[in-house]
C-alpha atoms as a PDB file:
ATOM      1  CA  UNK A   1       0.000   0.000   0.000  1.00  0.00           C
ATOM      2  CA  UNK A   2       1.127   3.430  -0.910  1.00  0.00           C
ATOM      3  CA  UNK A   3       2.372   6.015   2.064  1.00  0.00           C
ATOM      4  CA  UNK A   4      -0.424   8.149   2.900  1.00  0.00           C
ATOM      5  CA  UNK A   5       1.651  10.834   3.454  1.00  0.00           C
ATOM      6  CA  UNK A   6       3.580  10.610  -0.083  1.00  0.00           C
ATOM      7  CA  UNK A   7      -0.085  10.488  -1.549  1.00  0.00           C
ATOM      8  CA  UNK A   8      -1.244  14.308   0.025  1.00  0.00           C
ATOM      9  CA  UNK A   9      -2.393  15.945  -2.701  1.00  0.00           C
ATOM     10  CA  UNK A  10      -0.707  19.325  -3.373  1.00  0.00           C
ATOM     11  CA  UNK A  11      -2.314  22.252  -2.491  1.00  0.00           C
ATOM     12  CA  UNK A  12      -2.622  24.340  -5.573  1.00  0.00           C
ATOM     13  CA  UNK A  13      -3.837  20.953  -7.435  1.00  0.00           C
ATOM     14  CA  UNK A  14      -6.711  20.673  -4.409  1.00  0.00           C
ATOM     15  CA  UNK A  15      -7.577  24.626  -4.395  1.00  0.00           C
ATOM     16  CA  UNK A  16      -8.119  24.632  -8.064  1.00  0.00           C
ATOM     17  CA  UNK A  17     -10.786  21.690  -8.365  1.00  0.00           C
ATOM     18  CA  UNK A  18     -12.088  22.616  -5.528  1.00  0.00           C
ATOM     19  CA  UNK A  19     -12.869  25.688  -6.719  1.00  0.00           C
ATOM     20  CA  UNK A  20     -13.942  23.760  -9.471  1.00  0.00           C
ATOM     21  CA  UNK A  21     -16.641  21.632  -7.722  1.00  0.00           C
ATOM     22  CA  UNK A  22     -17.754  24.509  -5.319  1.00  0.00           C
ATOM     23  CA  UNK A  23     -18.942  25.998  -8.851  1.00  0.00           C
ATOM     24  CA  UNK A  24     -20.868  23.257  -9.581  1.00  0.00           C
ATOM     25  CA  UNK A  25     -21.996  23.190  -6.552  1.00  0.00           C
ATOM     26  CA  UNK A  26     -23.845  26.812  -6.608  1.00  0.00           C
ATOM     27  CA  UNK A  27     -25.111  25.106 -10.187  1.00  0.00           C
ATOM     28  CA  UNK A  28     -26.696  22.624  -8.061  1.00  0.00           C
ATOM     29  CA  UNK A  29     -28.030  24.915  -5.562  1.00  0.00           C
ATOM     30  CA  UNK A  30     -29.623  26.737  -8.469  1.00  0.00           C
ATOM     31  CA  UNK A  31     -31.087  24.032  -9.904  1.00  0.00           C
ATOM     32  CA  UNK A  32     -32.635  22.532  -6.120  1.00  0.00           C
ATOM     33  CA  UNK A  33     -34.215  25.838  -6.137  1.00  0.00           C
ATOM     34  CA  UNK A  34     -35.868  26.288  -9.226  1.00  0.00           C
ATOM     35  CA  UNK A  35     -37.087  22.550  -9.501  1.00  0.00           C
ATOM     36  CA  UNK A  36     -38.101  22.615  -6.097  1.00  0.00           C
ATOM     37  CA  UNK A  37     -36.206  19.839  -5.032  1.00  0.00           C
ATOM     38  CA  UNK A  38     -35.265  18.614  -1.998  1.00  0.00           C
ATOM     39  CA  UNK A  39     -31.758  17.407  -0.658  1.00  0.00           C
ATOM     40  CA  UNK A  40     -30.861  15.905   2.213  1.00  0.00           C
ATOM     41  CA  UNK A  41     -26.805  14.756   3.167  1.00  0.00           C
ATOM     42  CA  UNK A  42     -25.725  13.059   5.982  1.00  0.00           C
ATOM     43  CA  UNK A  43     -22.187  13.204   7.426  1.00  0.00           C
ATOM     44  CA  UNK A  44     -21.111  10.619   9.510  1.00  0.00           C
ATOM     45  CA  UNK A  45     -17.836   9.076  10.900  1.00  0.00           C
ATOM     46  CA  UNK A  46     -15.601   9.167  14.062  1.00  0.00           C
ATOM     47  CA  UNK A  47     -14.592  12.397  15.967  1.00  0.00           C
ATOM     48  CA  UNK A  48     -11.853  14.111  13.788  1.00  0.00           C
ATOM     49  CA  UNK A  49     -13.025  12.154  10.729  1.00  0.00           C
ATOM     50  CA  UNK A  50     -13.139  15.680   8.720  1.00  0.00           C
ATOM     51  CA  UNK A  51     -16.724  16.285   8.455  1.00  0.00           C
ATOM     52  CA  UNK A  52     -16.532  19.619   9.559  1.00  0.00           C
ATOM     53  CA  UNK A  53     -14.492  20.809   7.659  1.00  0.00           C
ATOM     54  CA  UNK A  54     -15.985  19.371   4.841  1.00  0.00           C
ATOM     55  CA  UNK A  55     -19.078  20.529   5.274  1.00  0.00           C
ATOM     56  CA  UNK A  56     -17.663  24.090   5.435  1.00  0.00           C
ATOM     57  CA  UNK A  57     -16.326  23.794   1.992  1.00  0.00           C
ATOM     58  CA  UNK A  58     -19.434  22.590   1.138  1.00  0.00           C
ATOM     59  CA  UNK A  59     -21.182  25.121   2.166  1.00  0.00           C
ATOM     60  CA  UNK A  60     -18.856  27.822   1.782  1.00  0.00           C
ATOM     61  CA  UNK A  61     -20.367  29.532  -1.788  1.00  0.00           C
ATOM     62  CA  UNK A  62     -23.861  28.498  -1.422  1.00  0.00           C
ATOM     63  CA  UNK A  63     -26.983  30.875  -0.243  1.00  0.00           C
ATOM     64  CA  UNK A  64     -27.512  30.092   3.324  1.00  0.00           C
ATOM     65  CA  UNK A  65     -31.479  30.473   2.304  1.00  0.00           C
ATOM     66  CA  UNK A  66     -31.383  27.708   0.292  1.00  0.00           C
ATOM     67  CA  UNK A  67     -28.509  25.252   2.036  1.00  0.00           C
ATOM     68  CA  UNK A  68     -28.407  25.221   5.948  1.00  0.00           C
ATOM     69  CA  UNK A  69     -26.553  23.073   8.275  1.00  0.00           C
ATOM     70  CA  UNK A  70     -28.267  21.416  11.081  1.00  0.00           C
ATOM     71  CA  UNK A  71     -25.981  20.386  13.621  1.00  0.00           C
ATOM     72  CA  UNK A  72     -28.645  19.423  16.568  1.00  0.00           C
ATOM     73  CA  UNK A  73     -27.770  19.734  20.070  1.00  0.00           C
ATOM     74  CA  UNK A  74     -27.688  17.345  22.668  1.00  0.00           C
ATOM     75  CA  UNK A  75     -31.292  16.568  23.152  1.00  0.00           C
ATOM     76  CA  UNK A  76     -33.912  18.619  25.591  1.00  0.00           C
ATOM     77  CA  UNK A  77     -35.939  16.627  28.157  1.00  0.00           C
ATOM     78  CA  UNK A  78     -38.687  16.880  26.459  1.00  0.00           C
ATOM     79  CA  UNK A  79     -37.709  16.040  23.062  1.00  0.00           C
ATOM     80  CA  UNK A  80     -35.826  12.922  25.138  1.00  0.00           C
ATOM     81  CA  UNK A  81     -40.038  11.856  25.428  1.00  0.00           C
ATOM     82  CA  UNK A  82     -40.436  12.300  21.863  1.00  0.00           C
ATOM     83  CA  UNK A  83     -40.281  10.079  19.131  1.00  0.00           C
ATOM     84  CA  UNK A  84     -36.578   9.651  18.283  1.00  0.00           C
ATOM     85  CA  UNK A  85     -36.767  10.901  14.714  1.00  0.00           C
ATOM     86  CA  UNK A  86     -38.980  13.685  15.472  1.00  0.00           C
ATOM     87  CA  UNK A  87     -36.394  16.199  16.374  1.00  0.00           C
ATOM     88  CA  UNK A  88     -34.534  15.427  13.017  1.00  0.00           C
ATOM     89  CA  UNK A  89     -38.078  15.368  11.005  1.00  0.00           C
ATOM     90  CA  UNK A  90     -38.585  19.619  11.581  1.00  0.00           C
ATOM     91  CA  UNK A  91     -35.242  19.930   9.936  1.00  0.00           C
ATOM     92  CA  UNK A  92     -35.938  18.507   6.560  1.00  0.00           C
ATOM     93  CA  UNK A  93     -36.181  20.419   3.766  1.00  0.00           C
ATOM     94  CA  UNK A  94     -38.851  22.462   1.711  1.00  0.00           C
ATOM     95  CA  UNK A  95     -38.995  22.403  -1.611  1.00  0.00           C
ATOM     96  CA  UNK A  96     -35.828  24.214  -3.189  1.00  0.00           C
ATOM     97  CA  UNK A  97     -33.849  23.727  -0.024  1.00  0.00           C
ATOM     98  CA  UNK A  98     -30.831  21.759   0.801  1.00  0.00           C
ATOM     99  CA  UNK A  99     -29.881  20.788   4.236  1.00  0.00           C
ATOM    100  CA  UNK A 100     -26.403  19.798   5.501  1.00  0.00           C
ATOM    101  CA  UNK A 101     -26.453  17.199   8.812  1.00  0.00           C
ATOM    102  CA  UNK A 102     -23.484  17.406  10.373  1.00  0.00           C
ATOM    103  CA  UNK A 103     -24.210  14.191  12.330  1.00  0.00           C
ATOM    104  CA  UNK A 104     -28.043  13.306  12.362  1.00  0.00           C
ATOM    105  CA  UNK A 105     -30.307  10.477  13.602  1.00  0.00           C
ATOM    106  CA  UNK A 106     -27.405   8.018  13.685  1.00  0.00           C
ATOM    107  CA  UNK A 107     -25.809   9.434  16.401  1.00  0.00           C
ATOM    108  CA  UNK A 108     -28.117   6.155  18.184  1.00  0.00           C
ATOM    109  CA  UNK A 109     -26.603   3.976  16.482  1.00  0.00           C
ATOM    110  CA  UNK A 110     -23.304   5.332  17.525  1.00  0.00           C
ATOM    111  CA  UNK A 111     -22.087   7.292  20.695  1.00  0.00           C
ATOM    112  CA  UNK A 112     -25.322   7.221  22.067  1.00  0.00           C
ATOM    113  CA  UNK A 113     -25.300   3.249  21.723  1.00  0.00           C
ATOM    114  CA  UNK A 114     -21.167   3.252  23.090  1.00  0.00           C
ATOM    115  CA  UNK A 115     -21.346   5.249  25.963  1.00  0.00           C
ATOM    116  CA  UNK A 116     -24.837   3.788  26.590  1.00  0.00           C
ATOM    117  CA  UNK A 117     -26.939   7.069  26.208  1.00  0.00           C
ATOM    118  CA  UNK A 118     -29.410   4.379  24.881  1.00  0.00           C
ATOM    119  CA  UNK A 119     -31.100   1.277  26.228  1.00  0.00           C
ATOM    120  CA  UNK A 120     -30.226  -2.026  24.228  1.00  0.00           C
ATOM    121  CA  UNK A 121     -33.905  -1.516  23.405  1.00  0.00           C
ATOM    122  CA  UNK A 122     -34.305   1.695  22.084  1.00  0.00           C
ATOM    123  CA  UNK A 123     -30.782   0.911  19.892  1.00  0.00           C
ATOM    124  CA  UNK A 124     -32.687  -1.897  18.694  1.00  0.00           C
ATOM    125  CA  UNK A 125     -35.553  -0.093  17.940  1.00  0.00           C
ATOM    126  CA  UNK A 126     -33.538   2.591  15.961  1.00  0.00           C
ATOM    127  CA  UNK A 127     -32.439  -0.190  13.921  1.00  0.00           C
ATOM    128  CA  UNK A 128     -35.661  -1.763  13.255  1.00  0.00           C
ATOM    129  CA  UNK A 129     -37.197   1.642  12.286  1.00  0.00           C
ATOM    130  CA  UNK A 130     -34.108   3.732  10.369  1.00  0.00           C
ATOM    131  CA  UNK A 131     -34.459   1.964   7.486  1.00  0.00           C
ATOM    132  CA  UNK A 132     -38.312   2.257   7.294  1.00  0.00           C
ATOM    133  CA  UNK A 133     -37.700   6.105   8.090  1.00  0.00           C
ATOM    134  CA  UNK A 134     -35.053   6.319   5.159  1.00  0.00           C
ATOM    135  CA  UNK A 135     -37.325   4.916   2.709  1.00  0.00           C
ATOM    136  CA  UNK A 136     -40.290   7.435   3.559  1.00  0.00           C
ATOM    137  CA  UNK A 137     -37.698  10.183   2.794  1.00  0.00           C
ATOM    138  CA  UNK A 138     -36.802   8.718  -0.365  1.00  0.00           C
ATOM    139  CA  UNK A 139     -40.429   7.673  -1.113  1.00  0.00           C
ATOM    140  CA  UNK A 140     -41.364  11.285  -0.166  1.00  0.00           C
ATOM    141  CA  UNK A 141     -38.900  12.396  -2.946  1.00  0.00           C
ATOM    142  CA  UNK A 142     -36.499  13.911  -0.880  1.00  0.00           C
ATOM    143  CA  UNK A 143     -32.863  13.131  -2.448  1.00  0.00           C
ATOM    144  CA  UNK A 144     -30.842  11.523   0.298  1.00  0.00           C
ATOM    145  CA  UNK A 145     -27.313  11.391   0.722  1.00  0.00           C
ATOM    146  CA  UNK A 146     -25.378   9.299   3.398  1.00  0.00           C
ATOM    147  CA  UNK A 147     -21.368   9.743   3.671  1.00  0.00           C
ATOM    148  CA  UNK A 148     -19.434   7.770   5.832  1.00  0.00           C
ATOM    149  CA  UNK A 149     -16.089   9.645   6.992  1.00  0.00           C
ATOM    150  CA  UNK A 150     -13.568   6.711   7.488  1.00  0.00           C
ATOM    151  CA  UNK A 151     -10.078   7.763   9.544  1.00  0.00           C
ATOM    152  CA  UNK A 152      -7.471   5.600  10.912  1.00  0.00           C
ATOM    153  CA  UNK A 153      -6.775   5.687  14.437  1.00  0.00           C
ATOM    154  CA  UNK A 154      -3.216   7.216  13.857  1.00  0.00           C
ATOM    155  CA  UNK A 155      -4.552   9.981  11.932  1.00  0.00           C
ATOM    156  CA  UNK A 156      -7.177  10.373  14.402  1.00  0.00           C
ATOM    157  CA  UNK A 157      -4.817  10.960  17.099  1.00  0.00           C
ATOM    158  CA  UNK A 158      -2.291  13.324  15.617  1.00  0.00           C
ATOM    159  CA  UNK A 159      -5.788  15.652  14.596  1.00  0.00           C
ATOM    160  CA  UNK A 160      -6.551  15.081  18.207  1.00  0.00           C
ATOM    161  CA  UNK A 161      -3.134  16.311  19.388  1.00  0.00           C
ATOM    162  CA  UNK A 162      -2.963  19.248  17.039  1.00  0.00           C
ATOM    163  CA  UNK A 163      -6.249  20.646  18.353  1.00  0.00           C
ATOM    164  CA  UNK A 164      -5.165  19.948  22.096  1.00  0.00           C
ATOM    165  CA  UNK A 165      -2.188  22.600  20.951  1.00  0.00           C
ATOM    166  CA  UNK A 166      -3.849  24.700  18.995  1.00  0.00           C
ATOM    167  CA  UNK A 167      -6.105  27.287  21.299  1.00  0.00           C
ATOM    168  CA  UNK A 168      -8.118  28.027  17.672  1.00  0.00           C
ATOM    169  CA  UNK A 169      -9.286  24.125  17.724  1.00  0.00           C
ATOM    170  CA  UNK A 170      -9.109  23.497  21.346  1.00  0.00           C
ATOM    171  CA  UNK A 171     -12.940  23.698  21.064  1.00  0.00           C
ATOM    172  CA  UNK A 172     -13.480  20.658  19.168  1.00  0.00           C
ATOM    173  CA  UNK A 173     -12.243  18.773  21.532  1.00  0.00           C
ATOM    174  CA  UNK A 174     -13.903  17.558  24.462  1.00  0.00           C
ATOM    175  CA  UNK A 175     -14.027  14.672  26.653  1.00  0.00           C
ATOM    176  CA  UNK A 176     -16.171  12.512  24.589  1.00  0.00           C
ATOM    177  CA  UNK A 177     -13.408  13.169  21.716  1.00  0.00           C
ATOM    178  CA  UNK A 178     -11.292  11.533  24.197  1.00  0.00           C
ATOM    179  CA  UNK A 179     -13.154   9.003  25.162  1.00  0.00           C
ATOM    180  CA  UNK A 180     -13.595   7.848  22.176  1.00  0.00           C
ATOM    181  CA  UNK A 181      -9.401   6.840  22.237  1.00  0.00           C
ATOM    182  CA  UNK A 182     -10.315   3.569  24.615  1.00  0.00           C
ATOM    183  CA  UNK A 183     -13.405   2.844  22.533  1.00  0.00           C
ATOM    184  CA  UNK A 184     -12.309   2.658  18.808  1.00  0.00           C
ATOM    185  CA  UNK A 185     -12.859  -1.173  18.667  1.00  0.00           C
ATOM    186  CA  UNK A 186     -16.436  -0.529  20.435  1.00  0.00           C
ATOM    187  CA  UNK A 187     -16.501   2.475  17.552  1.00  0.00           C
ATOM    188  CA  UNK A 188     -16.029   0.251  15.122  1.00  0.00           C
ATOM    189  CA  UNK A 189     -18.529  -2.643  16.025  1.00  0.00           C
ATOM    190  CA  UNK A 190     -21.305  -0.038  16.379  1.00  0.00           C
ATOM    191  CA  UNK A 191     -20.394   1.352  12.719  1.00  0.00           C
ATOM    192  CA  UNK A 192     -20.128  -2.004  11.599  1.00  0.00           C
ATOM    193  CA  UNK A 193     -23.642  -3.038  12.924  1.00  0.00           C
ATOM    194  CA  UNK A 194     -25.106  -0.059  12.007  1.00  0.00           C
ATOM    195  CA  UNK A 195     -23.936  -0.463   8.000  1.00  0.00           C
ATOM    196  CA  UNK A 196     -25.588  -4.250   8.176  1.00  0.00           C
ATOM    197  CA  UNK A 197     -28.855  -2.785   9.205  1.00  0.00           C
ATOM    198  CA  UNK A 198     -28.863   0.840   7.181  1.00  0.00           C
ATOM    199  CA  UNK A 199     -26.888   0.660   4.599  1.00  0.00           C
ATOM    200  CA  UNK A 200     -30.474  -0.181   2.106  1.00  0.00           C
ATOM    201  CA  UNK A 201     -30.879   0.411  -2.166  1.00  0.00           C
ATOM    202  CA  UNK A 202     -32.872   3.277  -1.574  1.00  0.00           C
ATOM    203  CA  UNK A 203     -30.528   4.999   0.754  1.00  0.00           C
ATOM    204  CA  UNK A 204     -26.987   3.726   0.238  1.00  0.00           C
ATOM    205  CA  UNK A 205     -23.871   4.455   2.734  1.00  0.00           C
ATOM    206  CA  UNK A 206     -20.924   5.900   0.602  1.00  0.00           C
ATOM    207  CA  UNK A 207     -17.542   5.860   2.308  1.00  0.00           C
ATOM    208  CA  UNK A 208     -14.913   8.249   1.982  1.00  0.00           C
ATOM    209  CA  UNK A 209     -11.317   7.695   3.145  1.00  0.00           C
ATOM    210  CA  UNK A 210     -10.101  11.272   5.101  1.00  0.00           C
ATOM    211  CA  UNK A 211      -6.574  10.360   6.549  1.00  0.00           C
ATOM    212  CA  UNK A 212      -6.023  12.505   3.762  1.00  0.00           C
ATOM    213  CA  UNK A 213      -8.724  15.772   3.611  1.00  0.00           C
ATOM    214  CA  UNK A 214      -7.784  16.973   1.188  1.00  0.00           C
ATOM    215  CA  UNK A 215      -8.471  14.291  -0.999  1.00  0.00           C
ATOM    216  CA  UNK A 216     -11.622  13.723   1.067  1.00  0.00           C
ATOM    217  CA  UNK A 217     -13.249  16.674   0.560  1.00  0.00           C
ATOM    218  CA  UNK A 218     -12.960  16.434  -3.659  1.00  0.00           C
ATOM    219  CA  UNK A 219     -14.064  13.271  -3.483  1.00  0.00           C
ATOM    220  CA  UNK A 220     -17.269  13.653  -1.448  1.00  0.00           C
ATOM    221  CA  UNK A 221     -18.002  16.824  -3.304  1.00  0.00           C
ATOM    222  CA  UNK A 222     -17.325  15.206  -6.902  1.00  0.00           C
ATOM    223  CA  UNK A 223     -19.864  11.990  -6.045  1.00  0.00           C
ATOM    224  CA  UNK A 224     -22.738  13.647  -4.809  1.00  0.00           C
ATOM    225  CA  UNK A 225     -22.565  16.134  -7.954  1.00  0.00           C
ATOM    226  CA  UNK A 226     -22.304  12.840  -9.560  1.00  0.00           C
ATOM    227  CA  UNK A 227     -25.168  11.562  -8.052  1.00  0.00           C
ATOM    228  CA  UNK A 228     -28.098  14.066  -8.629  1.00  0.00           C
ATOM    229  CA  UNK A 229     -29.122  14.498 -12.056  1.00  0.00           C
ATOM    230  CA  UNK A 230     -29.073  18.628 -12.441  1.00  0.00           C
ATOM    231  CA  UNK A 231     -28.578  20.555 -14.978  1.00  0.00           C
ATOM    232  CA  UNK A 232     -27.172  24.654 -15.343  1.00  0.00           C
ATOM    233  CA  UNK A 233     -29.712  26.971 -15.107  1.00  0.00           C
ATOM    234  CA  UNK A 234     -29.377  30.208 -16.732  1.00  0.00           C
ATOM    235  CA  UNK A 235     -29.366  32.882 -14.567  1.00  0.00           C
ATOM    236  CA  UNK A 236     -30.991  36.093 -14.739  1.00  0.00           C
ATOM    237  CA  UNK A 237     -29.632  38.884 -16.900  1.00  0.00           C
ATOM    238  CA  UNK A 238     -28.549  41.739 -14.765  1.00  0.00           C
ATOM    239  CA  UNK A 239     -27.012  44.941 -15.655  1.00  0.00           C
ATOM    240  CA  UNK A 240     -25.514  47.508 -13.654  1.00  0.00           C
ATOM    241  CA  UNK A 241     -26.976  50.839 -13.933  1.00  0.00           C
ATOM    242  CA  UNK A 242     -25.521  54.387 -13.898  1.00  0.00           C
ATOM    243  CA  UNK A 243     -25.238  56.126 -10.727  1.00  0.00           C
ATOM    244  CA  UNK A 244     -27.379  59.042 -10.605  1.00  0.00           C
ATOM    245  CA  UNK A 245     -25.897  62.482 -10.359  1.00  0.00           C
ATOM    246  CA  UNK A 246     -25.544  63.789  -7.003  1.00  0.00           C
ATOM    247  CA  UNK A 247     -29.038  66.211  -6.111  1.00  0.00           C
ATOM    248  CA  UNK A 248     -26.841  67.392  -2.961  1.00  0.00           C
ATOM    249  CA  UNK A 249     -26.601  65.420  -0.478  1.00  0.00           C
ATOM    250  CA  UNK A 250     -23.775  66.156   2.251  1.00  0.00           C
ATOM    251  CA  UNK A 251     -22.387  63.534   4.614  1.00  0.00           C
ATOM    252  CA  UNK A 252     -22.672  64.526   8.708  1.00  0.00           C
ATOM    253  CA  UNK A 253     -19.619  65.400   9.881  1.00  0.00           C
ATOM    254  CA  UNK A 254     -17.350  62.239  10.673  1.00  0.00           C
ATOM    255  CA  UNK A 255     -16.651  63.243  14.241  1.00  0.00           C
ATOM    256  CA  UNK A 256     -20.323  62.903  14.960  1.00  0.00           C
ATOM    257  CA  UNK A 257     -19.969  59.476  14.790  1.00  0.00           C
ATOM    258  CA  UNK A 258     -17.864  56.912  16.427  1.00  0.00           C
ATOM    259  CA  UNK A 259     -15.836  54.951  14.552  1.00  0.00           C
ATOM    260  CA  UNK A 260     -13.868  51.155  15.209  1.00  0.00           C
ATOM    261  CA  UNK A 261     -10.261  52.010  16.180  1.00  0.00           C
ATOM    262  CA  UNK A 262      -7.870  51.516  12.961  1.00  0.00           C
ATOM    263  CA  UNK A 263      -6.134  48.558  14.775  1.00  0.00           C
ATOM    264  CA  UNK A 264      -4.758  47.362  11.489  1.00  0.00           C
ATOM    265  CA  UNK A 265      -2.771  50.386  11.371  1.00  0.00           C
ATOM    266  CA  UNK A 266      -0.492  49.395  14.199  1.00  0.00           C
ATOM    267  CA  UNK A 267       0.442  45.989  12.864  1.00  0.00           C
END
């Protein structure tokens, strides 16, 4: 097998297709909205996997009234009494909308199910009833989207030591983060047990490798423009007009107002 390392793709080569795909993707945005479709993608996969920052780049050129994340909390006490998809059902989309889940519904069939936030019932009750849920999306025509971030544990723990030194990425990492460490073979059975049951036709897992993110990030992009069947939409023809001629308007004084402190000017 080839050295991960050797195989980092360089950085000008990842910039320019993934400026490449983030075009496409605004193309794809475009045509959700006009067709009034509806997409739906899942992000899934260990802490440090690289979902995050995949889903920024993602996310990074589209119109935030057309593509949101949802990145749910921990759940309330009284959505803890609710039917466990309910809290994921309000955050589907409309029509012309696409919605990002950085983690969703299968957090039960992971760290809740590990560090036994679950019963063994209610687990197998998720797993009974995901893949009935998934199929009602996909029935429903909502286009549905499931990515599988796959990391080794040595990667893993070398993202987990850079954040613990880095005080811009300290807040990724918590306790569970660490937890997970002594539980990667527990990690992995879950996952394992979770593709058996979920991974169905109508709503496929897809697994991308991220030791290298780089390489992660094109890849997820490039498949799930692959995947839905859109087409360019012409947009609107806009022209910018002349600016009027002034009819005498005078700007207040400056010192009336306060202004931010030129703190650039003292680097």
């Amino acid at each position: 097998m080839a050295d991960k390392k050797a195989a980092t793709l360089p950085r000008k080569v990842y910039e320019q297709e993934l400026l490449r795909l983030q075009t496409e993707l605004v193309k794809l945005q475009e045509w959700i909205r006009v067709e009034g479709a509806r997409l739906v993608v899942v992000f899934e996969g260990r802490d440090a996997a690289g979902k995050g920052g995949t889903i920024k780049r993602v996310a990074e050129h589209l119109n935030p009234r057309v593509a949101r994340i949802a990145a749910l909390p921990k759940p309330t006490e009284r959505e803890r009494t609710q039917w466990y998809f309910q809290r994921y059902v309000e955050h589907l989309p409309a029509a012309g909308e696409i919605v990002l889940f950085d983690r969703s519904w299968y957090n039960r069939a992971g760290v809740e199910h590990v560090m036994g936030f679950c019963t063994k019932e209610e687990y197998q009750l998720f797993l009974r009833q995901c893949p009935i849920f998934e199929r009602m999306l996909v029935e429903e025509g909502i286009l549905l989207r499931k990515y599988w971030f796959s990391v080794s544990d040595a990667a893993q723990q070398e993202r987990f030591r850079r954040r613990l030194e880095d005080p811009t990425k300290r807040w990724k990492l918590s306790p569970m983060d660490l937890e997970s460490i002594t539980r990667w073979e527990a990690y992995s059975r879950a996952k394992d047990e979770m593709m058996v049951h979920t991974d169905i036709s109508e709503a496929p897992w897809f697994v991308v490798e991220s030791d290298d993110k780089r390489r992660a990030r094109l890849n997820m992009i490039a498949h799930l423009l692959d995947s839905v069947p859109y087409h360019e939409v012409p947009p609107p023809v806009l022209e910018l007009p002349d600016r009027p001629a002034s009819t005498g308007y005078e700007r207040p004084p400056r010192d009336l107002q306060t202004y931010v402190p030129d703190h650039a000017a003292s680097l």
